[in-house]
Protein backbone atom coordinates (compact mmCIF):
# COMPACT_ATOMS: atom_id res chain seq x y z
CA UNK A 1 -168.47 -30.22 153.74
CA UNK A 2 -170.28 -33.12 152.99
CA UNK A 3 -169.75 -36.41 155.10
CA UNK A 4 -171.12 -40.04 154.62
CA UNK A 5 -173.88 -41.25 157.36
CA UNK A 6 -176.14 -44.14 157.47
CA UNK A 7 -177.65 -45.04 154.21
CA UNK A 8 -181.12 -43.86 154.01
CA UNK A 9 -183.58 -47.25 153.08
CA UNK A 10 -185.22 -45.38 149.63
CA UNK A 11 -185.77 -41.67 148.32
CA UNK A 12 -188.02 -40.11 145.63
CA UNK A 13 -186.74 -38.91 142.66
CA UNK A 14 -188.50 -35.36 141.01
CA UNK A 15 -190.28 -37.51 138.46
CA UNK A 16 -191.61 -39.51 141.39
CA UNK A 17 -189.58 -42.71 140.77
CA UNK A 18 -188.38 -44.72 143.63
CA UNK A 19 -185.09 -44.86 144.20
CA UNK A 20 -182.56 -47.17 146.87
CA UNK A 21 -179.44 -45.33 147.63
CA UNK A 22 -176.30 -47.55 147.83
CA UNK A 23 -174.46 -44.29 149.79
CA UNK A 24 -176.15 -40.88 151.57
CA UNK A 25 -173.85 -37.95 152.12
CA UNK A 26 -175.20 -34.90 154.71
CA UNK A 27 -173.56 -31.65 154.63
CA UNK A 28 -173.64 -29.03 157.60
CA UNK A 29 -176.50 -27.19 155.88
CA UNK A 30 -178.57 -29.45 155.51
CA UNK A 31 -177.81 -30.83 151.62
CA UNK A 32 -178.18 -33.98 150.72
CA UNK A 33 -176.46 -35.95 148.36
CA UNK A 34 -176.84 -39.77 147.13
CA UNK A 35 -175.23 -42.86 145.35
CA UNK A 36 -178.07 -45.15 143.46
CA UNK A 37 -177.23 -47.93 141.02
CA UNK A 38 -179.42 -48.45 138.02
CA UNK A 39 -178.61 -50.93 135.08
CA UNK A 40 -175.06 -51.45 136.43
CA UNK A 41 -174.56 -48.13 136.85
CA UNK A 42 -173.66 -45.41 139.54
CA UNK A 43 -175.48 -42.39 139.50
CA UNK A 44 -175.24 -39.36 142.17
CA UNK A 45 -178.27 -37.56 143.02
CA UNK A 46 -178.37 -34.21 145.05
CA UNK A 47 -181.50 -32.96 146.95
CA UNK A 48 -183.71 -30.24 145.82
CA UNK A 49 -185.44 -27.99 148.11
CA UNK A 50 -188.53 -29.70 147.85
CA UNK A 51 -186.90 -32.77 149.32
CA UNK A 52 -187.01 -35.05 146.06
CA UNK A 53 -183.60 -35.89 144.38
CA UNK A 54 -182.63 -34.77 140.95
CA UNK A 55 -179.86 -36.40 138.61
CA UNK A 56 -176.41 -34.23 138.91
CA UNK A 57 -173.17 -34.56 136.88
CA UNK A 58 -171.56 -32.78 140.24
CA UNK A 59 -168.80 -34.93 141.89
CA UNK A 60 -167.28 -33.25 144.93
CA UNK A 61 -164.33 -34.45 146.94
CA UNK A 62 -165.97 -36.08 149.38
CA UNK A 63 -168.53 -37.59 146.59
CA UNK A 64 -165.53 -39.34 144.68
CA UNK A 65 -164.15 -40.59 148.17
CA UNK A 66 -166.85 -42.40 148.64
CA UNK A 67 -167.18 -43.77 145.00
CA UNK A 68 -163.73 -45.12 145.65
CA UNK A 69 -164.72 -47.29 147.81
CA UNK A 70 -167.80 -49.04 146.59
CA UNK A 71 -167.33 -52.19 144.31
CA UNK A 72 -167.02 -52.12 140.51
CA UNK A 73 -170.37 -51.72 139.36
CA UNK A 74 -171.51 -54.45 137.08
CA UNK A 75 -174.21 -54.83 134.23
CA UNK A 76 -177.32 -56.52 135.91
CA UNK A 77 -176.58 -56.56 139.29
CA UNK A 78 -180.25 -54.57 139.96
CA UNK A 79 -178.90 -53.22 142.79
CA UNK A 80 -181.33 -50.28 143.54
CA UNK A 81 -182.79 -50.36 140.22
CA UNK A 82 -185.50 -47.62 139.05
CA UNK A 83 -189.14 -49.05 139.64
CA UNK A 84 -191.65 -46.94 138.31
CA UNK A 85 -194.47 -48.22 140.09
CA UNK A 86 -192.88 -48.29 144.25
CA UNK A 87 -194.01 -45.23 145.39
């Protein structure tokens, strides 16, 4: 079951992007699972087994708890936006 911990600072992304979680979920075997914001946006990310993050359309319970209780998202805020070029 997965369960939100401390925020982890930045992960990378399987196409090598640069990416600053806004939420980090741990389960009890060792998944991973994070909330980013680009372009005013949420989008969840799960781990892969190479320890980079890939784009999922997955929301579990405990994903959508979370969610719930972030703000609104709005257009431009750049929270955690995508940057290429941070690696």
């Amino acid at each position: 079951m997965y369960q939100q911990v401390e925020t982890e600072k930045q992960i990378v992304m399987v196409n090598g992007g640069v990416m600053h979680p806004v939420a980090t979920l741990h389960d009890e075997f060792g998944g991973k699972f994070q909330i980013l914001m680009d372009d005013g946006c949420y989008i969840l990310a799960l781990m892969q087994d190479d320890g980079k993050y890939k784009v999922t359309s997955y929301i579990f319970g405990e994903v959508f708890d979370v969610l719930t209780t972030l703000d609104r998202p709005s257009k431009g805020t750049g929270l955690g936006t995508f940057n290429p070029d941070e690696k």
